[in-house]
PDB file of N, CA and C in Angstrom:
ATOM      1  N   UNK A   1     115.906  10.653  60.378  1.00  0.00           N
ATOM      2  CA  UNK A   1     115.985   9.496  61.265  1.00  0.00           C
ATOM      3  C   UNK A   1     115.075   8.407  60.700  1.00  0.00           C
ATOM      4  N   UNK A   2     115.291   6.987  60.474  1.00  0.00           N
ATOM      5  CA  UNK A   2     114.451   6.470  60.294  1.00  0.00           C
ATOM      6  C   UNK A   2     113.334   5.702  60.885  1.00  0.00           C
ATOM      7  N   UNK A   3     112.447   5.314  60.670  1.00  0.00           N
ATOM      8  CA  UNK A   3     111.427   5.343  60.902  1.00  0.00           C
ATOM      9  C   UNK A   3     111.723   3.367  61.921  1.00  0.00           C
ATOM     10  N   UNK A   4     112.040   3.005  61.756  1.00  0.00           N
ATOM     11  CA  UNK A   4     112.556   1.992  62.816  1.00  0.00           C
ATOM     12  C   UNK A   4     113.425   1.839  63.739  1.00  0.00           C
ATOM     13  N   UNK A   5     113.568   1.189  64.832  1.00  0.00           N
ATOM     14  CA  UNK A   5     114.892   1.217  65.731  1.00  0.00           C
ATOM     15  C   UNK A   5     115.298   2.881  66.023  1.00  0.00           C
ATOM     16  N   UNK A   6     113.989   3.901  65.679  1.00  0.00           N
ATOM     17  CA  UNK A   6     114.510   5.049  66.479  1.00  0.00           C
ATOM     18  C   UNK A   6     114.320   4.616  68.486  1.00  0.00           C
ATOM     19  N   UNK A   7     114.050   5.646  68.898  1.00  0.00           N
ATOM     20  CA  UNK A   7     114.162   5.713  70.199  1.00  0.00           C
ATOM     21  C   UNK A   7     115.428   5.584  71.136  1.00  0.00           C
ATOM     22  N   UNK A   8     115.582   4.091  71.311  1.00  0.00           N
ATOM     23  CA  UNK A   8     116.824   3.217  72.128  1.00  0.00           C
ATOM     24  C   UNK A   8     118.407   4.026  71.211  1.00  0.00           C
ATOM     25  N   UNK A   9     117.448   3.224  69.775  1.00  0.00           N
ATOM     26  CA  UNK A   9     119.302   3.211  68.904  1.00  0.00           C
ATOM     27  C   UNK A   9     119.557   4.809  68.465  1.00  0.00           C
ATOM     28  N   UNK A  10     118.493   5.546  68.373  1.00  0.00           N
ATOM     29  CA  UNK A  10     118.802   7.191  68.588  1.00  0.00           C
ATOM     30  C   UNK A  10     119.894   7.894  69.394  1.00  0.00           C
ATOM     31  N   UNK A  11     119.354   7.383  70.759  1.00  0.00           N
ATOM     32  CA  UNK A  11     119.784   7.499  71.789  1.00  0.00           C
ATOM     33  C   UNK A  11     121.554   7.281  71.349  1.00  0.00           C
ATOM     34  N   UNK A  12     121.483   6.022  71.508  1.00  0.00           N
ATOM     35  CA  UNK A  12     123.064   5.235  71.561  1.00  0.00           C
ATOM     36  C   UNK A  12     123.694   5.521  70.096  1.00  0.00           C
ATOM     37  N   UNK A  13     123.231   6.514  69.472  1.00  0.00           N
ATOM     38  CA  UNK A  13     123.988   6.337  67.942  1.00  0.00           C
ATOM     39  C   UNK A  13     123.980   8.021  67.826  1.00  0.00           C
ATOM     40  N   UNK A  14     122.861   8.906  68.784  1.00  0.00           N
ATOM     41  CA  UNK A  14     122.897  10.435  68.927  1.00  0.00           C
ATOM     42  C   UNK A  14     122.805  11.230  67.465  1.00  0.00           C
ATOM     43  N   UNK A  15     121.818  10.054  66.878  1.00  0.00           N
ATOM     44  CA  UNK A  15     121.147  10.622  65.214  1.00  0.00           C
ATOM     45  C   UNK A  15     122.387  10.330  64.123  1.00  0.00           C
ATOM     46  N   UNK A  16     123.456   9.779  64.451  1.00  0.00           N
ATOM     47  CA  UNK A  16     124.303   9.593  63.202  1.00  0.00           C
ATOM     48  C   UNK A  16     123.694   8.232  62.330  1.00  0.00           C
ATOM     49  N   UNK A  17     122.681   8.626  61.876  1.00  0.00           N
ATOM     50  CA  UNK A  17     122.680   6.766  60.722  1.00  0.00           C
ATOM     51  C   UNK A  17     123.184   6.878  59.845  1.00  0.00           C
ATOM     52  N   UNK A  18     123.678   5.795  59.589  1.00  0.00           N
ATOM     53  CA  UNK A  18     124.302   5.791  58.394  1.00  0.00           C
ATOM     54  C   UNK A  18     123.542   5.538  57.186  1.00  0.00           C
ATOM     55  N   UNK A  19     124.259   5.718  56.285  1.00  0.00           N
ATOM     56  CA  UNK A  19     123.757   6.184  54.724  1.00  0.00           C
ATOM     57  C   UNK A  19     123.072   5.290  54.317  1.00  0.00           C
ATOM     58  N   UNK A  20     123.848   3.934  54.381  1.00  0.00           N
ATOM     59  CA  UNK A  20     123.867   2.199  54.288  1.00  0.00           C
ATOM     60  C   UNK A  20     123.994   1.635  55.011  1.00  0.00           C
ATOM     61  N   UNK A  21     123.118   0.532  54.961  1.00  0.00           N
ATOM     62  CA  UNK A  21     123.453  -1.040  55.720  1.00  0.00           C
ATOM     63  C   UNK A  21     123.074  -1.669  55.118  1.00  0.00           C
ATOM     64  N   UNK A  22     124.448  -2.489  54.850  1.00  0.00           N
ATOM     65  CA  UNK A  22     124.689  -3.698  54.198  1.00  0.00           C
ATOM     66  C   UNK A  22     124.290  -4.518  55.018  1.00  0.00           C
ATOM     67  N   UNK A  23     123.137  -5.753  55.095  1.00  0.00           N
ATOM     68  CA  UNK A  23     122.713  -6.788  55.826  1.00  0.00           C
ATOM     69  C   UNK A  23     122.956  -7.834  55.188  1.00  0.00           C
ATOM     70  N   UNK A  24     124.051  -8.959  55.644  1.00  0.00           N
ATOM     71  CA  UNK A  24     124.386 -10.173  54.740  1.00  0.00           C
ATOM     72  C   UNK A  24     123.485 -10.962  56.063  1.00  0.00           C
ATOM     73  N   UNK A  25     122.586 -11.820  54.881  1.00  0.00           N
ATOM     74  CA  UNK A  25     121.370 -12.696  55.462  1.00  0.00           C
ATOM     75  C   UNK A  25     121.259 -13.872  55.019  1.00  0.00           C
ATOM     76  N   UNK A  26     122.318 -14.628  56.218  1.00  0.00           N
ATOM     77  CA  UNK A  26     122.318 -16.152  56.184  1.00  0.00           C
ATOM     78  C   UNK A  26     121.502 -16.814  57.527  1.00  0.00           C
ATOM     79  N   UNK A  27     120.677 -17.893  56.953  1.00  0.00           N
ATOM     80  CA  UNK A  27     119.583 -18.740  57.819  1.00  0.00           C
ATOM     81  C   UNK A  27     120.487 -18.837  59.121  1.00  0.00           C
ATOM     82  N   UNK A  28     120.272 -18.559  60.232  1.00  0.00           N
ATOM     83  CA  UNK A  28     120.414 -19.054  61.420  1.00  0.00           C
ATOM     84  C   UNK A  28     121.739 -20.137  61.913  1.00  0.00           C
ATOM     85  N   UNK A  29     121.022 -21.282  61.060  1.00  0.00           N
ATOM     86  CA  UNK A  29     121.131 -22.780  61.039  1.00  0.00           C
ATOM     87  C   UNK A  29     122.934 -22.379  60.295  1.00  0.00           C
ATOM     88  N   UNK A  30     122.825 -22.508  59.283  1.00  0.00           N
ATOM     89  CA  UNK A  30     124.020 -21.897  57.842  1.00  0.00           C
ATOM     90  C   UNK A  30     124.857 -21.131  58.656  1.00  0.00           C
ATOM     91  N   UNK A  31     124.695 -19.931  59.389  1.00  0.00           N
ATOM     92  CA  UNK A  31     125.231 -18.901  60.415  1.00  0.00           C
ATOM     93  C   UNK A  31     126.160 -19.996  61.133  1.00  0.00           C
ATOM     94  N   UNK A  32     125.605 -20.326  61.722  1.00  0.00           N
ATOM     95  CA  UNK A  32     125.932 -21.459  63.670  1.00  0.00           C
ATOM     96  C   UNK A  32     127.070 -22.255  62.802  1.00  0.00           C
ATOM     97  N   UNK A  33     126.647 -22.818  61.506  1.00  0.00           N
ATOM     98  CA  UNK A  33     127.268 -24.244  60.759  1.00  0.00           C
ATOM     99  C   UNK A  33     128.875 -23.088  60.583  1.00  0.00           C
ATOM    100  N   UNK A  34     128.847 -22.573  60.216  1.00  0.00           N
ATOM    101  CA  UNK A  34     129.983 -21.561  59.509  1.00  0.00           C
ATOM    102  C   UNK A  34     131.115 -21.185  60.842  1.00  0.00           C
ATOM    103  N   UNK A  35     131.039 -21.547  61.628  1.00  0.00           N
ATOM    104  CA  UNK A  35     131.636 -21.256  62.937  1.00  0.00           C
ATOM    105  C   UNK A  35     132.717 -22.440  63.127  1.00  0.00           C
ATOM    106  N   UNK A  36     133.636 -22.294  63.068  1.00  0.00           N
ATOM    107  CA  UNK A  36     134.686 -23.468  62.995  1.00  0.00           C
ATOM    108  C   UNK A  36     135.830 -23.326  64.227  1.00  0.00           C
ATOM    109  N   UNK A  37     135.494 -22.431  65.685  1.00  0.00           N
ATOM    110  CA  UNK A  37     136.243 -22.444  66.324  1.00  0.00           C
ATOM    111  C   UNK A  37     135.106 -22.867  67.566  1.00  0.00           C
ATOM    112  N   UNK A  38     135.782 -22.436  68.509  1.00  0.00           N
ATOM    113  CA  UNK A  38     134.283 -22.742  69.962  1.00  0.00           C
ATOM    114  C   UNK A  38     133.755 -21.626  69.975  1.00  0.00           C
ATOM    115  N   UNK A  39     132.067 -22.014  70.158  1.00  0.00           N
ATOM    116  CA  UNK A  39     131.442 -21.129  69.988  1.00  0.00           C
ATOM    117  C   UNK A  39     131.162 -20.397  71.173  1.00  0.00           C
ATOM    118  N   UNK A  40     131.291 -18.533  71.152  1.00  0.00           N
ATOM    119  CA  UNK A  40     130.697 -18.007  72.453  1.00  0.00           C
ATOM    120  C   UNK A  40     129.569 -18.238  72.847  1.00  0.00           C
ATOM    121  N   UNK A  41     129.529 -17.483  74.288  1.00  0.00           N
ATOM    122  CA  UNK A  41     128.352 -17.603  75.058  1.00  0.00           C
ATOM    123  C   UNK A  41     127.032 -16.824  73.914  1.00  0.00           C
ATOM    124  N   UNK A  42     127.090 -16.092  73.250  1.00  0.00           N
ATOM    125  CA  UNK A  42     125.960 -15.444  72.469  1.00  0.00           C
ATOM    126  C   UNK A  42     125.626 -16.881  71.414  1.00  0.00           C
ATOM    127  N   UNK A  43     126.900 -17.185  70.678  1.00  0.00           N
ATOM    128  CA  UNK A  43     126.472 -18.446  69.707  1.00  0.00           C
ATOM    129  C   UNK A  43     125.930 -19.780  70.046  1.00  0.00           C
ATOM    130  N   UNK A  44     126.277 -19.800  71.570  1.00  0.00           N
ATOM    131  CA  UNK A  44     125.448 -21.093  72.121  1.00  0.00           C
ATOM    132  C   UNK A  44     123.736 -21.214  72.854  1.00  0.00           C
ATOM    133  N   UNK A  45     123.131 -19.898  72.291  1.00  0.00           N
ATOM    134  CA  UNK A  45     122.259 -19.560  73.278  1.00  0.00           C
ATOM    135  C   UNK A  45     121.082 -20.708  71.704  1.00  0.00           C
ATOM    136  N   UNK A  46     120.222 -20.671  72.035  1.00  0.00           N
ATOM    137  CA  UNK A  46     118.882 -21.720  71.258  1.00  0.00           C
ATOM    138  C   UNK A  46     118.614 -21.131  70.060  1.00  0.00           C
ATOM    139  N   UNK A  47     118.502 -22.176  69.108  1.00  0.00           N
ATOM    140  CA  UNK A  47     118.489 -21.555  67.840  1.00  0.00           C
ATOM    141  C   UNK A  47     117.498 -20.510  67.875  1.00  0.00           C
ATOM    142  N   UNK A  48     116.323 -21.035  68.385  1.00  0.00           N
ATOM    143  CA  UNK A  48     115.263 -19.999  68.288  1.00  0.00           C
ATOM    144  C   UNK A  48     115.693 -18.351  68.782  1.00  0.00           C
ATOM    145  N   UNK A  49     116.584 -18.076  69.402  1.00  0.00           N
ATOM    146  CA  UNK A  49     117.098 -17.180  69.356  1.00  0.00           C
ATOM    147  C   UNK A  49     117.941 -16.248  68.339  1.00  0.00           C
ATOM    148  N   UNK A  50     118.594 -17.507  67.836  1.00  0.00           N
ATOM    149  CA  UNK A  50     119.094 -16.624  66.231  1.00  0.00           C
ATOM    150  C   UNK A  50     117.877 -16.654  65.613  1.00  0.00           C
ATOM    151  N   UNK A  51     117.589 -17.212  65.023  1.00  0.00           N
ATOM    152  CA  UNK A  51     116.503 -16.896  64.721  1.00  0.00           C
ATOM    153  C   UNK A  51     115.275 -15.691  64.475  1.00  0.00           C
ATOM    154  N   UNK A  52     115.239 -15.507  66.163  1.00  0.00           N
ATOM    155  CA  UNK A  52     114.630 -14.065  66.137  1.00  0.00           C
ATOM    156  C   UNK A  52     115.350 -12.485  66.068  1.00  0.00           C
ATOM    157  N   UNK A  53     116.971 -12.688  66.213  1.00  0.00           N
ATOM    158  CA  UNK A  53     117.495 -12.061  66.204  1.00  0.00           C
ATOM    159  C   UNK A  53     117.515 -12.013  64.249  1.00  0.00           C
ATOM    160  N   UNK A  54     117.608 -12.593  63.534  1.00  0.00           N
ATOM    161  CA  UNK A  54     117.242 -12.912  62.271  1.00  0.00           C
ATOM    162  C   UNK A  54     116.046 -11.921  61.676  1.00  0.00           C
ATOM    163  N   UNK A  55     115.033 -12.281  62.309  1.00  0.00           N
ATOM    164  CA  UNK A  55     113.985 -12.034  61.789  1.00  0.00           C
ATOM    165  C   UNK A  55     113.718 -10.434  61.815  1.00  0.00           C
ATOM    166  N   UNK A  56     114.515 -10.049  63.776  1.00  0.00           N
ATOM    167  CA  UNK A  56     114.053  -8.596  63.907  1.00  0.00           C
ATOM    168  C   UNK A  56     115.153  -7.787  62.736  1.00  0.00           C
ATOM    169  N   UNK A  57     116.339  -8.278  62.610  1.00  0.00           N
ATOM    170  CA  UNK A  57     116.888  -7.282  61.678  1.00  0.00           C
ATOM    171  C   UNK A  57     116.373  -7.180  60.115  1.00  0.00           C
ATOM    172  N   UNK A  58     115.784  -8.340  59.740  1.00  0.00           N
ATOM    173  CA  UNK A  58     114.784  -8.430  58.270  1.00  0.00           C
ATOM    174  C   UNK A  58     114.101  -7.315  58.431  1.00  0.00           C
ATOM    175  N   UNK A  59     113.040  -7.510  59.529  1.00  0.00           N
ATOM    176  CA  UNK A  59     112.049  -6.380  59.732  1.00  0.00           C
ATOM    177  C   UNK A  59     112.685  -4.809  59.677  1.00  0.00           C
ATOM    178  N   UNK A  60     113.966  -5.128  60.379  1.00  0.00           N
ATOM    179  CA  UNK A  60     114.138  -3.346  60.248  1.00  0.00           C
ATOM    180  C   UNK A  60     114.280  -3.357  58.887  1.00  0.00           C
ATOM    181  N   UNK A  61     114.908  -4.048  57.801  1.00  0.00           N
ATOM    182  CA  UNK A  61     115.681  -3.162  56.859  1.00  0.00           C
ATOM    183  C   UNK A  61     113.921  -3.670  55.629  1.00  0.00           C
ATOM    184  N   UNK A  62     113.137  -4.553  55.747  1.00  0.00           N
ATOM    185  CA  UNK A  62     111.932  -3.786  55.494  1.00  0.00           C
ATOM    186  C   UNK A  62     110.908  -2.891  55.525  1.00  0.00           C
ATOM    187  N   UNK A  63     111.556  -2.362  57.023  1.00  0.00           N
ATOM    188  CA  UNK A  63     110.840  -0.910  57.704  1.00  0.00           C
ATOM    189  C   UNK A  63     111.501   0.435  56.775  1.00  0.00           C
ATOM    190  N   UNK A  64     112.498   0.232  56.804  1.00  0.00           N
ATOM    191  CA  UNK A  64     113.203   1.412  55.966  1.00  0.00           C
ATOM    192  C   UNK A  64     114.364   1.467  54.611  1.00  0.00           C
ATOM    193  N   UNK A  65     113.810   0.363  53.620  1.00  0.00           N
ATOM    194  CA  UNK A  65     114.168  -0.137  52.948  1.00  0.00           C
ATOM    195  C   UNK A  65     115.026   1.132  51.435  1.00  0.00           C
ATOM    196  N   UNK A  66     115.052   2.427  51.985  1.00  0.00           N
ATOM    197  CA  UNK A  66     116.229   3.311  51.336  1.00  0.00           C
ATOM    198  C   UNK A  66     117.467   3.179  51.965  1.00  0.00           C
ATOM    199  N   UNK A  67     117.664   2.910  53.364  1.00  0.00           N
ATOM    200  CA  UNK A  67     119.161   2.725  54.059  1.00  0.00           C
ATOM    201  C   UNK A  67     119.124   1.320  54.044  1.00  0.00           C
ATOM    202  N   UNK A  68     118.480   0.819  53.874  1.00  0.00           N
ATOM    203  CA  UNK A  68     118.921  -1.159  53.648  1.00  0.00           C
ATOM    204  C   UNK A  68     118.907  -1.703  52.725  1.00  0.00           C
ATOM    205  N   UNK A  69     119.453  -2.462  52.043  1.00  0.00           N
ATOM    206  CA  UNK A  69     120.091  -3.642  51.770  1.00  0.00           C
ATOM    207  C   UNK A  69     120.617  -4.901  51.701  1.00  0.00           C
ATOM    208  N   UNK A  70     119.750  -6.005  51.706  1.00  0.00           N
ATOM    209  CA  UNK A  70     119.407  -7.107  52.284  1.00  0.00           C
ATOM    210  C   UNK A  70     120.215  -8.094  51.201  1.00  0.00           C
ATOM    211  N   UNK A  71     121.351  -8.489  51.358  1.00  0.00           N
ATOM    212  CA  UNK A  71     122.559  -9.481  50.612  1.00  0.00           C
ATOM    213  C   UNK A  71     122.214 -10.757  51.135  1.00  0.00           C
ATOM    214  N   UNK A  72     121.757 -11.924  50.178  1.00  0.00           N
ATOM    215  CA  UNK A  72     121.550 -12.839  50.518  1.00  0.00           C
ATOM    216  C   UNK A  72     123.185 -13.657  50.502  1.00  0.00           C
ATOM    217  N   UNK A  73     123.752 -14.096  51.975  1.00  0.00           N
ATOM    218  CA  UNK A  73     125.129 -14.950  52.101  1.00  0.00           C
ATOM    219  C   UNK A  73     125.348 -16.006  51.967  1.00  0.00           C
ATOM    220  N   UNK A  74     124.693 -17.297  51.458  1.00  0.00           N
ATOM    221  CA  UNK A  74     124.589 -18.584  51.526  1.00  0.00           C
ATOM    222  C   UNK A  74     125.453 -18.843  49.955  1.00  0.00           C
ATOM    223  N   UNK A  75     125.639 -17.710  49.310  1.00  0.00           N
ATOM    224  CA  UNK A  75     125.810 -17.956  47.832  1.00  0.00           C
ATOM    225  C   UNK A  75     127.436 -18.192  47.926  1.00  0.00           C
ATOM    226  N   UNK A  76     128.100 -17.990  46.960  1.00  0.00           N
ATOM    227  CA  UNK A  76     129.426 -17.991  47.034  1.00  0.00           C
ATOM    228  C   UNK A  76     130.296 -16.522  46.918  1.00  0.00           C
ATOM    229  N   UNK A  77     131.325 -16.433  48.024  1.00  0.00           N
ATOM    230  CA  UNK A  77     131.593 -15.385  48.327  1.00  0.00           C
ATOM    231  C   UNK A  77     132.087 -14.285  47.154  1.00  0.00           C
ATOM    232  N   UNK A  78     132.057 -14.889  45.713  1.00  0.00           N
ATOM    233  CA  UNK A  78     131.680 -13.694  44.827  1.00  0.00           C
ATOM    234  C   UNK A  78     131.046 -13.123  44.590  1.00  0.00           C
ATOM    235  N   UNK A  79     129.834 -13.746  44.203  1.00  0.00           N
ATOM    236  CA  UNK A  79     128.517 -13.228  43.997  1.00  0.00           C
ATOM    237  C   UNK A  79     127.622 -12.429  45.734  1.00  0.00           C
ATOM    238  N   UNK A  80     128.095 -12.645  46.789  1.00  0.00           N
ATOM    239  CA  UNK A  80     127.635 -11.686  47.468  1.00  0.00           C
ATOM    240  C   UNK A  80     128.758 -10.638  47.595  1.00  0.00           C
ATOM    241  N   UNK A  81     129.923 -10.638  47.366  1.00  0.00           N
ATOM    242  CA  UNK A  81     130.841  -9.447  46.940  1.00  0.00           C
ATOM    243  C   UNK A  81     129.804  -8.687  45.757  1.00  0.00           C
ATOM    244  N   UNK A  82     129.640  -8.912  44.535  1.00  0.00           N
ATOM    245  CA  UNK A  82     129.203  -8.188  43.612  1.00  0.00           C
ATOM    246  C   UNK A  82     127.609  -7.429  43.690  1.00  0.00           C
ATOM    247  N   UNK A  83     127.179  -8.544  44.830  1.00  0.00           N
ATOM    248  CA  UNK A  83     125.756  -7.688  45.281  1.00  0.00           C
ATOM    249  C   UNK A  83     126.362  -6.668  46.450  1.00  0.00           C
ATOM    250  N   UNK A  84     127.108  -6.991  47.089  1.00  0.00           N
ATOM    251  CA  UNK A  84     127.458  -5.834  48.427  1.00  0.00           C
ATOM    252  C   UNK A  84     128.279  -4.571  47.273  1.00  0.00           C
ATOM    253  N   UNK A  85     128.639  -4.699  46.656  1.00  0.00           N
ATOM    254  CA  UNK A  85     129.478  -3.149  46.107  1.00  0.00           C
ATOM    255  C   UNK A  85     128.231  -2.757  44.986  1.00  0.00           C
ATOM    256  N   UNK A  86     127.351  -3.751  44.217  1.00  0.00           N
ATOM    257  CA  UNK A  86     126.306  -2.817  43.490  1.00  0.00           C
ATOM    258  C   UNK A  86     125.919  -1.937  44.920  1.00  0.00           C
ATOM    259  N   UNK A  87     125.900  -2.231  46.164  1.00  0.00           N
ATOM    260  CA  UNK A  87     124.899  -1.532  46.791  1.00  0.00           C
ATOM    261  C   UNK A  87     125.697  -0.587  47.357  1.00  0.00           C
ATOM    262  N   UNK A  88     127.019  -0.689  47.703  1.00  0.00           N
ATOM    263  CA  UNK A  88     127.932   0.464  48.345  1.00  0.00           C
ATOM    264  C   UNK A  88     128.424   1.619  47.112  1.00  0.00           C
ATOM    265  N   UNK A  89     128.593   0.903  45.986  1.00  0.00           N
ATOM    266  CA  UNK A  89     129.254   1.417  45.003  1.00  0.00           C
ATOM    267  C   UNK A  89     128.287   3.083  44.639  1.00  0.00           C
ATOM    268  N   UNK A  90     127.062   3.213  44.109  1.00  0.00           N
ATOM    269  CA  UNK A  90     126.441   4.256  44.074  1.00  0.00           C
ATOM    270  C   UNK A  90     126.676   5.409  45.328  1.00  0.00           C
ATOM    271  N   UNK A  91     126.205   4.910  46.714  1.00  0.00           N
ATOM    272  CA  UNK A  91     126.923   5.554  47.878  1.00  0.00           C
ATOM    273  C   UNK A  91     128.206   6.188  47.594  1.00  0.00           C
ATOM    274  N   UNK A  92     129.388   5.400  47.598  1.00  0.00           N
ATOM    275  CA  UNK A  92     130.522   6.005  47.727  1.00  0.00           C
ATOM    276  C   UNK A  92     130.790   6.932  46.467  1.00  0.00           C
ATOM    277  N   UNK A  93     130.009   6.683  45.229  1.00  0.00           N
ATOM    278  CA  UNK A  93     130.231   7.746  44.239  1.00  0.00           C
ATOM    279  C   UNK A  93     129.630   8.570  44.178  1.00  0.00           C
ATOM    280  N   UNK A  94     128.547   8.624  44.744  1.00  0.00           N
ATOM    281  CA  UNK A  94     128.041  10.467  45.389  1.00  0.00           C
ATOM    282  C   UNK A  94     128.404  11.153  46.503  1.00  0.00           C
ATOM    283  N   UNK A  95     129.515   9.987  47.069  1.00  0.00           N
ATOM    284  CA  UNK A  95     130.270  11.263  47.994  1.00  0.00           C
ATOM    285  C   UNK A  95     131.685  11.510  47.889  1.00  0.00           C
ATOM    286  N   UNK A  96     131.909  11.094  46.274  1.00  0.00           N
ATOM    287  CA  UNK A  96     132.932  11.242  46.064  1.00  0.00           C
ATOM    288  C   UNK A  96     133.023  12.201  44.431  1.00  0.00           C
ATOM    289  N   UNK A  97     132.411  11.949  43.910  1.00  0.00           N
ATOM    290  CA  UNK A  97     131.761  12.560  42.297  1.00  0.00           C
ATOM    291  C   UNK A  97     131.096  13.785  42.335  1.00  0.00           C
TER     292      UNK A  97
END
């Protein structure tokens, strides 16, 4: 189990973590901008809220930085393709090899 977000997400996940998490980590601001339809009630709440919702998932995947993977998204959608499969790619070939 890892060593962050046990307790609550234990609970609600009943010890299955997964192997990986892929975290694509775009600023807040960049996030909100990328939204081209009407935004829900979660996307209209104060930036400072994305924000911290931002920050706490950084923290987890620096808390347990063997199941995370932190993909920076602002780039162009190749180059965070080629960082998301370096990081899935090893995974899926040890449970497949």
């Amino acid at each position: 189990m890892p060593t962050s977000s046990a307790g609550t997400a234990d609970i609600a996940i009943r010890g299955r973590w997964p192997d990986l998490v892929v975290l694509l980590d775009l600023p807040a601001a960049a996030s909100l901008a990328r939204v081209n339809r009407t935004k829900d009630r979660i996307e209209r709440r104060p930036m400072e809220y994305h924000e911290r919702v931002r920050k706490n998932y950084l923290a987890q995947a620096a808390a347990d930085p063997q199941r995370y993977r932190v993909v920076a998204a602002e780039r162009s959608p190749e180059a965070v393709h080629e960082d998301v499969w370096s990081a899935v790619e090893p995974v899926v070939a040890g449970r497949t090899g």
